[in-house]
N, C-alpha and C. Protein backbone atom coordinates (compact mmCIF):
# COMPACT_ATOMS: atom_id res chain seq x y z
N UNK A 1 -8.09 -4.98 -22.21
CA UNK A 1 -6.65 -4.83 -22.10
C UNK A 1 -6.24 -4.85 -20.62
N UNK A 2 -5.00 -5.46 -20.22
CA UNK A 2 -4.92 -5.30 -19.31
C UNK A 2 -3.43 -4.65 -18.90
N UNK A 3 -2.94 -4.28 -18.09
CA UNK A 3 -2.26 -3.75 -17.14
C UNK A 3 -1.57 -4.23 -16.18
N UNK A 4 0.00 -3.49 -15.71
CA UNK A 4 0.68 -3.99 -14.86
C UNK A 4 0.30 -3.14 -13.67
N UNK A 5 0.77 -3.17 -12.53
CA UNK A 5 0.35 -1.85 -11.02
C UNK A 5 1.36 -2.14 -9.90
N UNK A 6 1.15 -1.36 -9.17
CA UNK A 6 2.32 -1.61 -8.04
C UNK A 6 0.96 -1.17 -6.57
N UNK A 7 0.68 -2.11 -6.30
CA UNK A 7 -0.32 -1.87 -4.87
C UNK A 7 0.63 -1.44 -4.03
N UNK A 8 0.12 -0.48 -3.14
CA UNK A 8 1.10 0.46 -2.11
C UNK A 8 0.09 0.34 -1.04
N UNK A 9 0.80 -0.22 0.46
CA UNK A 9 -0.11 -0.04 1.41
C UNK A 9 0.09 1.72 1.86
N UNK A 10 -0.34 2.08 2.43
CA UNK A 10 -0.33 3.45 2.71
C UNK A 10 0.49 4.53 3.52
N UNK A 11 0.20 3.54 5.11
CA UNK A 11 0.81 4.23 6.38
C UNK A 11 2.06 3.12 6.34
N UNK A 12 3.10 3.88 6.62
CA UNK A 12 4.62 3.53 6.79
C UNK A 12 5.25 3.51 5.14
N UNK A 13 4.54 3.46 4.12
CA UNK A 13 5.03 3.01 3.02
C UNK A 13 5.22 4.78 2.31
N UNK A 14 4.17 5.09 1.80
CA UNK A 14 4.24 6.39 1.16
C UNK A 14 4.33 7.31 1.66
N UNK A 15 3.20 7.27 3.15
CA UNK A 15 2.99 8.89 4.45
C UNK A 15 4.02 7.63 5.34
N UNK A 16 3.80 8.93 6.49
CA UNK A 16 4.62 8.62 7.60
C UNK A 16 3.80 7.68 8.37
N UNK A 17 4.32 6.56 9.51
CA UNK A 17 2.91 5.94 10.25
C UNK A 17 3.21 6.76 11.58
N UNK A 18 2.23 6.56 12.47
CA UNK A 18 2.83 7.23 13.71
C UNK A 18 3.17 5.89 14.60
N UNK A 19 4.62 6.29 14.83
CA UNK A 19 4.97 4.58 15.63
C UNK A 19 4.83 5.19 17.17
N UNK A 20 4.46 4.20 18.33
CA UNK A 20 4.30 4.72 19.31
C UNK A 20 5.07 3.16 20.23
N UNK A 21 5.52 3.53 20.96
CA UNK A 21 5.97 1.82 21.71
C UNK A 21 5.97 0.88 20.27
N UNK A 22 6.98 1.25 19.39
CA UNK A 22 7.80 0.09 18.73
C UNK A 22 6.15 0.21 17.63
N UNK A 23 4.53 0.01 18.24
CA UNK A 23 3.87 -0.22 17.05
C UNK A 23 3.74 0.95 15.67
N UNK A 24 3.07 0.68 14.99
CA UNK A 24 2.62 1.84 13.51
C UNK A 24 1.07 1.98 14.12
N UNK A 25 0.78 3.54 13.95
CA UNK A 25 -0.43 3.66 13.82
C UNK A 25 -1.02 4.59 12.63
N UNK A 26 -1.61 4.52 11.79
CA UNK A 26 -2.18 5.48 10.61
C UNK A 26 -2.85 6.95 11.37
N UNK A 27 -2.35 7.81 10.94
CA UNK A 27 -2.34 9.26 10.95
C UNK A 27 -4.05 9.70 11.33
N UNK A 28 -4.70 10.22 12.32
CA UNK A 28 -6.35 10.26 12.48
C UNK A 28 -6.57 11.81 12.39
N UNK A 29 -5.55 12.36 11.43
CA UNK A 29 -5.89 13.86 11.27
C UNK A 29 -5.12 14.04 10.09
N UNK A 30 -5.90 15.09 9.25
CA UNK A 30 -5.44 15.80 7.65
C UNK A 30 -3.72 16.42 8.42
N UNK A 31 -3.73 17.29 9.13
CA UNK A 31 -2.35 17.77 9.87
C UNK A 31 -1.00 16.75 9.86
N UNK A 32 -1.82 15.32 10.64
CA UNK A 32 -0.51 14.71 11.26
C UNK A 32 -0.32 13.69 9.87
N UNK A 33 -0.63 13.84 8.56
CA UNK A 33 -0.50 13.10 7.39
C UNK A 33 0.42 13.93 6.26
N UNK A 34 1.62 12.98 6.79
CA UNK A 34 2.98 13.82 6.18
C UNK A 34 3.44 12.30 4.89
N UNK A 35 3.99 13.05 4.35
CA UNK A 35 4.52 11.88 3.30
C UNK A 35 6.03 11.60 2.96
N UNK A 36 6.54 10.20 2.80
CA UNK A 36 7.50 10.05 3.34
C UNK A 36 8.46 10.70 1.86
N UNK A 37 9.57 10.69 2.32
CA UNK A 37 10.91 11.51 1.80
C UNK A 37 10.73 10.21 0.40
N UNK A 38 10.36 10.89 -0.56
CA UNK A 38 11.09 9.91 -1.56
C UNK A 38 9.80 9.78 -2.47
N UNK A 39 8.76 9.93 -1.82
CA UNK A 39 7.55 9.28 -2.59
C UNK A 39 7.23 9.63 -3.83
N UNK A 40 7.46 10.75 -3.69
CA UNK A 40 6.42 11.54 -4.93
C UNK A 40 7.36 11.45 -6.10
N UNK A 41 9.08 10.92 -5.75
CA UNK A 41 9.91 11.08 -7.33
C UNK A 41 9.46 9.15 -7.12
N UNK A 42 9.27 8.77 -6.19
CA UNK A 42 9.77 7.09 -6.43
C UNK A 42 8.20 6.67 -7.03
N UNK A 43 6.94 7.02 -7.16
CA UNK A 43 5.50 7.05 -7.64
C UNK A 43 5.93 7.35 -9.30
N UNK A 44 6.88 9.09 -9.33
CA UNK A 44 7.04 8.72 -10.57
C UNK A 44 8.18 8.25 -11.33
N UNK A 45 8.44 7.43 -10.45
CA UNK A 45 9.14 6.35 -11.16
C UNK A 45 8.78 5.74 -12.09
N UNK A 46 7.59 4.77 -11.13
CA UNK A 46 6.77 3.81 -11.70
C UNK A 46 6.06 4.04 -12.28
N UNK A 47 5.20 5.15 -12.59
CA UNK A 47 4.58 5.41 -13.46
C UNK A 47 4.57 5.65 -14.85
N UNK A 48 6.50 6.34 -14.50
CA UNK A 48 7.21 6.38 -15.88
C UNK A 48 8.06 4.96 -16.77
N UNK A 49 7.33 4.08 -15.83
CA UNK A 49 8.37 3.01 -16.32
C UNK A 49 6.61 1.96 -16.26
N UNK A 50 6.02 2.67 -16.47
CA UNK A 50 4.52 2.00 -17.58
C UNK A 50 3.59 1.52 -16.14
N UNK A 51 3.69 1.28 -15.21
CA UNK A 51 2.98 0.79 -14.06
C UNK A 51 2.13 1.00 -13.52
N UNK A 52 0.58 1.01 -13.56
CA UNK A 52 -0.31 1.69 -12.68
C UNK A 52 0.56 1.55 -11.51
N UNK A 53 -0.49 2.65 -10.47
CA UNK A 53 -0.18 2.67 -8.77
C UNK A 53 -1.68 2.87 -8.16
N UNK A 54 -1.41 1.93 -7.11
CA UNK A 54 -3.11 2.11 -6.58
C UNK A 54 -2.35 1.60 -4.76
N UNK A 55 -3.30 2.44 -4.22
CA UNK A 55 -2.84 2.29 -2.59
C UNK A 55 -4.25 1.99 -2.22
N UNK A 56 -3.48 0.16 -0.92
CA UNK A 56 -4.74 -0.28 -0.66
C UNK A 56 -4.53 0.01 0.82
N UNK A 57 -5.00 0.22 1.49
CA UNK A 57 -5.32 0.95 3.19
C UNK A 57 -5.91 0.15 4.27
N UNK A 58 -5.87 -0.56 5.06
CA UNK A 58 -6.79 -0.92 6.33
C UNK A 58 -7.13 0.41 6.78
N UNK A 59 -8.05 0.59 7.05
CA UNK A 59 -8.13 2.16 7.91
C UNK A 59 -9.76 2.08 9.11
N UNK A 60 -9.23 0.60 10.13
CA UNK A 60 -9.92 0.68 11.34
C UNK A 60 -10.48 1.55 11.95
N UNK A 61 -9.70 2.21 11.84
CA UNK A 61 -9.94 3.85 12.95
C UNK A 61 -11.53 4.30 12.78
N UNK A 62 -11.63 4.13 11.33
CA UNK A 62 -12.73 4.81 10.75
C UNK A 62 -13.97 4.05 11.44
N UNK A 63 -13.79 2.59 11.76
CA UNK A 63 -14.93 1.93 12.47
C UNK A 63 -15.24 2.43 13.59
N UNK A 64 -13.74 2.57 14.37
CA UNK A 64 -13.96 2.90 15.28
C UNK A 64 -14.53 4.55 15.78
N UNK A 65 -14.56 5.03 15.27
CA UNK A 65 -14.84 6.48 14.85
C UNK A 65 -14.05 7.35 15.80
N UNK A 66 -12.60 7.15 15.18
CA UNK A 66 -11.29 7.34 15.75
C UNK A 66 -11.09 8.29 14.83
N UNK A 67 -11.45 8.69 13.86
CA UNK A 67 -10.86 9.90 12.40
C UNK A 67 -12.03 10.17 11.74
N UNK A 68 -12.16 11.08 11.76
CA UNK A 68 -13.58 11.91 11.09
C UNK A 68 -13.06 11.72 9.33
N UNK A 69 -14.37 11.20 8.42
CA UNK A 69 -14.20 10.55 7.55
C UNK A 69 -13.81 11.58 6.52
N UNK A 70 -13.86 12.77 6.85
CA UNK A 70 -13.78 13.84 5.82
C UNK A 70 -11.90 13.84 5.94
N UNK A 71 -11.40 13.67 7.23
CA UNK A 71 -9.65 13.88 6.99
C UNK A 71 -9.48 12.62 6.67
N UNK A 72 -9.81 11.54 6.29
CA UNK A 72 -9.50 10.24 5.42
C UNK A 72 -9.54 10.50 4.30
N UNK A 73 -10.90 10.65 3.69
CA UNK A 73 -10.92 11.32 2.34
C UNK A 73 -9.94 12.94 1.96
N UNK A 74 -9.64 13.64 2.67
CA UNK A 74 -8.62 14.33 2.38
C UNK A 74 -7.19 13.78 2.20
N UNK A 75 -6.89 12.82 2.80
CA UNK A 75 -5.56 12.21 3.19
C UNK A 75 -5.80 11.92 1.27
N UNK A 76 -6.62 10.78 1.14
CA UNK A 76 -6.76 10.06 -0.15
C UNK A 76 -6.66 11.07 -1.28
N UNK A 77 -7.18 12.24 -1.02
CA UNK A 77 -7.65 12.82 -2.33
C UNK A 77 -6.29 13.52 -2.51
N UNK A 78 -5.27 14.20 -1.59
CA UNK A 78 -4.26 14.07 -1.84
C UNK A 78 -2.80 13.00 -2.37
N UNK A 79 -3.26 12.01 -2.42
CA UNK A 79 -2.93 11.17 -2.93
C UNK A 79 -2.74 11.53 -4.44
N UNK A 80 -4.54 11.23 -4.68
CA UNK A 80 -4.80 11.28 -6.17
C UNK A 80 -4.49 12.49 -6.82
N UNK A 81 -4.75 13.57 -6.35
CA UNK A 81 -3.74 14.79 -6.78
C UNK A 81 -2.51 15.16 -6.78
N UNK A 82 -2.04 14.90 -5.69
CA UNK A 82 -0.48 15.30 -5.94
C UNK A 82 0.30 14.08 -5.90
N UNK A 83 0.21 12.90 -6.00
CA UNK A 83 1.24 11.91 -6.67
C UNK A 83 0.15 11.10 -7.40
N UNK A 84 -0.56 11.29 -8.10
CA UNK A 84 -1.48 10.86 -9.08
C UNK A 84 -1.44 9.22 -9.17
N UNK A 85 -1.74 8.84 -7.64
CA UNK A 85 -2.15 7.39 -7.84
C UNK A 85 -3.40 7.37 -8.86
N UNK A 86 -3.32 6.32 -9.30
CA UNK A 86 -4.88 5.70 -10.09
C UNK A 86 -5.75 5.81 -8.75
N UNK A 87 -5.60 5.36 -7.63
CA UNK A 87 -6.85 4.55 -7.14
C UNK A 87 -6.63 4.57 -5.58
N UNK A 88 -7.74 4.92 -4.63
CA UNK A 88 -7.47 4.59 -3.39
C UNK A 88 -8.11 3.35 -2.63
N UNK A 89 -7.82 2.26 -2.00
CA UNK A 89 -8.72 1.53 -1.67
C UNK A 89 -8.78 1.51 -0.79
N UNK A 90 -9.82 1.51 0.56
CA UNK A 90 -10.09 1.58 1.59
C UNK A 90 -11.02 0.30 2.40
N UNK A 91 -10.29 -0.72 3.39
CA UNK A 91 -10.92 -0.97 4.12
C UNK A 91 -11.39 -0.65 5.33
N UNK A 92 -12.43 0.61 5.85
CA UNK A 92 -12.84 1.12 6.63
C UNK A 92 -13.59 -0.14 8.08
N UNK A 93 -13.24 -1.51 8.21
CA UNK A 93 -13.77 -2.46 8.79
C UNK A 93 -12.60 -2.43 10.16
N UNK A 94 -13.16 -2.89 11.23
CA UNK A 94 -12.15 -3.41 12.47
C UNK A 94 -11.73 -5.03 12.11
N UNK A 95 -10.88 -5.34 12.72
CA UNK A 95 -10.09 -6.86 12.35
C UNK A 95 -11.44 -7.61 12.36
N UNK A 96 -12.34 -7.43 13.12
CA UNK A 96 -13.33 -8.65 13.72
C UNK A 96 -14.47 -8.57 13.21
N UNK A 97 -14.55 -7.80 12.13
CA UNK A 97 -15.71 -7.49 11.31
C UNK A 97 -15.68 -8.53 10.47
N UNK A 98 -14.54 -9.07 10.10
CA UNK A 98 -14.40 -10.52 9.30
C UNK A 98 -15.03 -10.14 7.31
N UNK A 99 -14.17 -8.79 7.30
CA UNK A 99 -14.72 -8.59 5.89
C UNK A 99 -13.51 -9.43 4.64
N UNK A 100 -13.84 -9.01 3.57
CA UNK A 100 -13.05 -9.36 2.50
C UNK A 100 -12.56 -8.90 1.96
N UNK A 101 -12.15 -7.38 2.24
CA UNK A 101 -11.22 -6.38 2.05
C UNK A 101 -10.32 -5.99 3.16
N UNK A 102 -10.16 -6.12 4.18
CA UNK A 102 -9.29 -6.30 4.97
C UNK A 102 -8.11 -6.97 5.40
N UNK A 103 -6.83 -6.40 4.64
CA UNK A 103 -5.45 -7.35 4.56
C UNK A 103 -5.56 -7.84 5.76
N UNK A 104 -4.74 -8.88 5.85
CA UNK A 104 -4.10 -9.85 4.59
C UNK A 104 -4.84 -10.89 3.40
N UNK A 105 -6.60 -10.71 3.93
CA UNK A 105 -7.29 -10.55 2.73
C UNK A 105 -7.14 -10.18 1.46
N UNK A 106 -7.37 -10.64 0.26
CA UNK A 106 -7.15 -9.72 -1.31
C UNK A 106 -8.04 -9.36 -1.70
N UNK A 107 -9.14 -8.65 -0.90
CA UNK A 107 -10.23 -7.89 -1.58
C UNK A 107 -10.39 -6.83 -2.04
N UNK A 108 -9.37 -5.58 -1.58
CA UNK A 108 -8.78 -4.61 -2.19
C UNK A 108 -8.42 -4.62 -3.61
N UNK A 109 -7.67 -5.42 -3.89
CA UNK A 109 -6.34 -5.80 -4.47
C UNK A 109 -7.47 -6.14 -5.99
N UNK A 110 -8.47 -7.13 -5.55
CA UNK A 110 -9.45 -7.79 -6.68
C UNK A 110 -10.14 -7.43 -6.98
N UNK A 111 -10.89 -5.94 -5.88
CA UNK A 111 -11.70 -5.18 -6.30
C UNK A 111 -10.99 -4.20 -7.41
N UNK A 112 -9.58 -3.54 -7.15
CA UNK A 112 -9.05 -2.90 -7.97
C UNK A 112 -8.59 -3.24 -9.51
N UNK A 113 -7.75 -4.48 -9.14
CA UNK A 113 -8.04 -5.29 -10.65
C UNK A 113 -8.84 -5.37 -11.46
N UNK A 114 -10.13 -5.78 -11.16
CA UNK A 114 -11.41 -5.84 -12.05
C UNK A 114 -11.63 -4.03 -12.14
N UNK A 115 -11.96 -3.47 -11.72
CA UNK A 115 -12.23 -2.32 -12.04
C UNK A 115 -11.40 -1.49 -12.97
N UNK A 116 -9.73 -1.55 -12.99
CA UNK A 116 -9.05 -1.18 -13.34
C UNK A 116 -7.89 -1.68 -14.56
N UNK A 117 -8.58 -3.30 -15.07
CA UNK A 117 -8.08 -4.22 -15.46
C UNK A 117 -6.74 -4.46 -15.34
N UNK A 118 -6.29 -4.53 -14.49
CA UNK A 118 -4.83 -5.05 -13.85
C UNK A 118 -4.61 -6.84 -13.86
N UNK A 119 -3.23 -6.77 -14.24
CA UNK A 119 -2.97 -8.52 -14.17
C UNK A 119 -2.46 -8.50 -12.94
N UNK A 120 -3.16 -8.98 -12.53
CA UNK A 120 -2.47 -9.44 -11.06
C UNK A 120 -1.39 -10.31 -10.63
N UNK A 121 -1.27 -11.29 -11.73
CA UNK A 121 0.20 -12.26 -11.88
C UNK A 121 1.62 -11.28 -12.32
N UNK A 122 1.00 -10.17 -13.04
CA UNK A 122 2.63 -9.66 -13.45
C UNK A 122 2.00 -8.15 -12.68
N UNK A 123 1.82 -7.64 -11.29
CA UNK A 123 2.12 -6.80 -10.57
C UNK A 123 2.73 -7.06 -9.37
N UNK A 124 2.99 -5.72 -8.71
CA UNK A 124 3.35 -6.02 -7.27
C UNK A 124 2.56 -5.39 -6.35
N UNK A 125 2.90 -5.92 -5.09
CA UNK A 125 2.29 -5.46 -3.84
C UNK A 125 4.17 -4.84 -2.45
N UNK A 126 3.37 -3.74 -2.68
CA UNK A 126 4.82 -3.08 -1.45
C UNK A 126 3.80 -2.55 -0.29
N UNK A 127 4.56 -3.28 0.96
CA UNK A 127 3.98 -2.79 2.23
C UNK A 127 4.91 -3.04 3.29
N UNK A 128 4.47 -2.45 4.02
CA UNK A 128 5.55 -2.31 5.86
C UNK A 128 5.16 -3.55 6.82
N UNK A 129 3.76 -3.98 6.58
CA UNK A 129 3.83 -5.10 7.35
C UNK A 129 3.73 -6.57 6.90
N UNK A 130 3.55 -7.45 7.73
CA UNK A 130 2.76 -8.98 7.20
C UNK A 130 1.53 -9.12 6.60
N UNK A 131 1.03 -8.34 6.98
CA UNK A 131 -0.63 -8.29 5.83
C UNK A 131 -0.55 -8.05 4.76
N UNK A 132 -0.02 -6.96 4.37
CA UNK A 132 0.32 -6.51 3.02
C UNK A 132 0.52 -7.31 2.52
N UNK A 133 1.94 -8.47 2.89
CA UNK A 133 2.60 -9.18 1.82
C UNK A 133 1.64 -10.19 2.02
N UNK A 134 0.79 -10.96 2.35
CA UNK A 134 -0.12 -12.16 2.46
C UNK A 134 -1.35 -11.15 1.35
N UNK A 135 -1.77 -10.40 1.81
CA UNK A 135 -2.69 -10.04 0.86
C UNK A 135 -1.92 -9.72 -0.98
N UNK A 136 -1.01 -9.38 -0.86
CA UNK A 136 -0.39 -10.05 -1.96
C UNK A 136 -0.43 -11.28 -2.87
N UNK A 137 0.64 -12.14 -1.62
CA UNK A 137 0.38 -13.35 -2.27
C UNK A 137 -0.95 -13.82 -2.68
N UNK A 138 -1.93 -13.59 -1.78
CA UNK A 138 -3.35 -14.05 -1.92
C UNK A 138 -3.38 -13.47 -3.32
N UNK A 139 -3.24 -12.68 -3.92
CA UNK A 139 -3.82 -11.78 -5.18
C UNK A 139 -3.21 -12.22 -6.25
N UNK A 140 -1.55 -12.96 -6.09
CA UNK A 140 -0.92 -13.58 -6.87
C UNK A 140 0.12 -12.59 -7.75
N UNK A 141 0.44 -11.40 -6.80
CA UNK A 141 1.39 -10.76 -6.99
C UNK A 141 2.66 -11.15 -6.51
N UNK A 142 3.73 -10.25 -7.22
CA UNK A 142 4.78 -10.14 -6.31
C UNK A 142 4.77 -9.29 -5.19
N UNK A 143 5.31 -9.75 -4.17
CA UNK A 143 5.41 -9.03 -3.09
C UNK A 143 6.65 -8.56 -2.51
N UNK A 144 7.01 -7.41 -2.34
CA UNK A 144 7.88 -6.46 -1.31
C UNK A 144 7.93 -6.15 -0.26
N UNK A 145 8.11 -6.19 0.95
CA UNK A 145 8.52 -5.78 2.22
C UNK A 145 9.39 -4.94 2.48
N UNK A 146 9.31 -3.83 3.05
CA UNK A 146 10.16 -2.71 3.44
C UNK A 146 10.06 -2.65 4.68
N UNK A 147 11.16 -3.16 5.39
CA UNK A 147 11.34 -3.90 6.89
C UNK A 147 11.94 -2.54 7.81
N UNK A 148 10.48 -2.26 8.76
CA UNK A 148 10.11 -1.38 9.21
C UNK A 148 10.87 -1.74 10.93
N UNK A 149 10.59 -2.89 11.30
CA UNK A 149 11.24 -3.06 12.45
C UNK A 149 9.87 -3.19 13.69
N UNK A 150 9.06 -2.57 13.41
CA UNK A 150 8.02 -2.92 14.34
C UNK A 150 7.74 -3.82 15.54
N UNK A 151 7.47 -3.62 15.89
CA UNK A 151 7.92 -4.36 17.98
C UNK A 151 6.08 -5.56 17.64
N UNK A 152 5.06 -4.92 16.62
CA UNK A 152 4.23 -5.69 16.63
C UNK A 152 4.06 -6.80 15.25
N UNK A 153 4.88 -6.73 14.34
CA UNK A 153 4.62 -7.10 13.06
C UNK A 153 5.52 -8.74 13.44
N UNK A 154 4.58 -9.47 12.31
CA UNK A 154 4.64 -10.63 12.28
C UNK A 154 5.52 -11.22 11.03
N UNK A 155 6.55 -12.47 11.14
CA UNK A 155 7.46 -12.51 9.89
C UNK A 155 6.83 -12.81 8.62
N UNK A 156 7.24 -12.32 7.70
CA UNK A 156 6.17 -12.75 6.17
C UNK A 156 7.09 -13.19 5.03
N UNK A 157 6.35 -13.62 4.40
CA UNK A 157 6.92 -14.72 3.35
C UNK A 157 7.47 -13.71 1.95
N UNK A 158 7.73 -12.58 2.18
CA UNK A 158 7.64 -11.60 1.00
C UNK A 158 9.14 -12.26 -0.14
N UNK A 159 8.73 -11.77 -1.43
CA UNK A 159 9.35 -12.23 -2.74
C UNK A 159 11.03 -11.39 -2.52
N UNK A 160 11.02 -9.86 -1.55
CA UNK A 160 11.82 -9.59 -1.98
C UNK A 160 12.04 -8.54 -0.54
N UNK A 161 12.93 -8.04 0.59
CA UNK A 161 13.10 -7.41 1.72
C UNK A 161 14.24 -6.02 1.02
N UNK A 162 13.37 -5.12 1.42
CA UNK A 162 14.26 -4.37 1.30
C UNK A 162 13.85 -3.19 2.78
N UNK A 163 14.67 -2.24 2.38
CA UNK A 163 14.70 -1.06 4.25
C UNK A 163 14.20 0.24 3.87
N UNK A 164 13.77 0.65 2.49
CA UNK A 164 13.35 1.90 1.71
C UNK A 164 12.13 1.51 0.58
N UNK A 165 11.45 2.93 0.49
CA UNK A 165 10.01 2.73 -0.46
C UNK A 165 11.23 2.99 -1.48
N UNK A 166 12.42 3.80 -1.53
CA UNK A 166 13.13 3.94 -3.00
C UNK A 166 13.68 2.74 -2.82
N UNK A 167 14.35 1.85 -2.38
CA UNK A 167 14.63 0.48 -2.42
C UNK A 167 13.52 0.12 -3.06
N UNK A 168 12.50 -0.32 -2.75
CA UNK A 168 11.26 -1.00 -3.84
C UNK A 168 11.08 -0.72 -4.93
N UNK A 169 11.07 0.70 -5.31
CA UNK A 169 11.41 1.45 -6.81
C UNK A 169 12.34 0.63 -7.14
N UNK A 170 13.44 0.59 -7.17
CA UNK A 170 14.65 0.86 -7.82
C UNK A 170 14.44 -1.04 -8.06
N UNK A 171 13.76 -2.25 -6.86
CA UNK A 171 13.90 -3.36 -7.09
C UNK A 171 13.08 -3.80 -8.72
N UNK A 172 11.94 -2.89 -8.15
CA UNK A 172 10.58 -3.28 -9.25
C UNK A 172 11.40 -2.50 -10.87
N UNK A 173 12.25 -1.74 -10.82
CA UNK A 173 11.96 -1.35 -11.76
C UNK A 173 13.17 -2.12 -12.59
N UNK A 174 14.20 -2.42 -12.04
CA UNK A 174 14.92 -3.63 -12.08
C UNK A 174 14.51 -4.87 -12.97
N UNK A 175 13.59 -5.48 -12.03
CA UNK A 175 12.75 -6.54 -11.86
C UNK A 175 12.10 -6.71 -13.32
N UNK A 176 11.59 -5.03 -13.88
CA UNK A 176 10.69 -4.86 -15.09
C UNK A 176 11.69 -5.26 -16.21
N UNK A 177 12.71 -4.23 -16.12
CA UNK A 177 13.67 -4.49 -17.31
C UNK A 177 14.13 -6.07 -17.25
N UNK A 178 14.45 -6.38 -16.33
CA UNK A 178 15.46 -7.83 -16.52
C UNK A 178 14.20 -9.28 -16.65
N UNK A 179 12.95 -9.10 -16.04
CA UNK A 179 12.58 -10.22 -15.78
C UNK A 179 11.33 -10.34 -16.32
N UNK A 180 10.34 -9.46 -16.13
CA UNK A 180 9.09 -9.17 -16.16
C UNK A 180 8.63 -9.18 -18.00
């Protein structure tokens, strides 16, 4: 059987990112991992309106041994407890590691599918930057953009722009009733 989902990139989308000079950087402590205003009713949104949720992550840092792996796995496991994603996915690789889980790659995205039997043609992908939405398309989702403004992000081809993670709720769930 399979399943619809809503892939959530992580930092800027659900928690806060830490922007510094215009860029996003993901949170390298359990402390500075706050979650954004909206999440936990706009998660159950979707959940209530039939949707897995699974959050897929770049999380470099960890190569770099920039965040001790135990406040990553805390960050995640709060996740799965208190807004009861299905699933965390983690690419723990630097850009130049040249893996296949590393957006704008869809290895996340395909690892979660198969595991989780998700259709990947009738889900979505919501994220803050250009990777997200390419690793999307790559996966053959719909894709969302929640246009963050970033001084480093690159323009992307996304299905649908909006300025809020409850903007993406409210599109997808839209989207379900009228189209999907």
């Amino acid at each position: 059987m399979t399943c619809k989902a809503v892939f959530l990139d992580r930092d800027g989308v659900i928690n806060r990112a830490i922007v510094v000079d215009g860029r996003p950087y993901a949170p390298r402590k359990f402390s500075e991992f706050r979650l954004m205003p909206g999440a936990r009713a706009g998660l159950a949104r979707l959940r209530k309106a039939g949707l897995g949720v699974v959050v897929v992550t770049n999380q470099p840092d960890v190569a770099r041994k920039l965040i001790d792996p135990e406040d990553l796995d805390r960050m995640n496991r709060r996740l799965i407890t208190e807004l009861a994603v299905d699933a965390v996915k983690v690419c723990a690789h630097r850009q130049d590691e040249g893996c296949n889980c590393r957006k704008p790659r869809p290895g996340m995205l395909l690892d979660a599918a198969a595991e989780l039997g998700i259709d990947l043609q009738r889900s979505y992908m919501v994220g803050d930057r250009w990777s997200d939405v390419e690793a999307g398309h790559a996966a053959g989702c719909y894709t969302l953009k929640i246009e963050r403004g970033y001084a480093n992000d690159r323009p992307a081809r996304a299905d649908a722009v909006v300025r809020t993670f409850a903007q993406a709720v409210n599109h997808i769930i839209h989207r379900e009733r009228n189209y999907a």
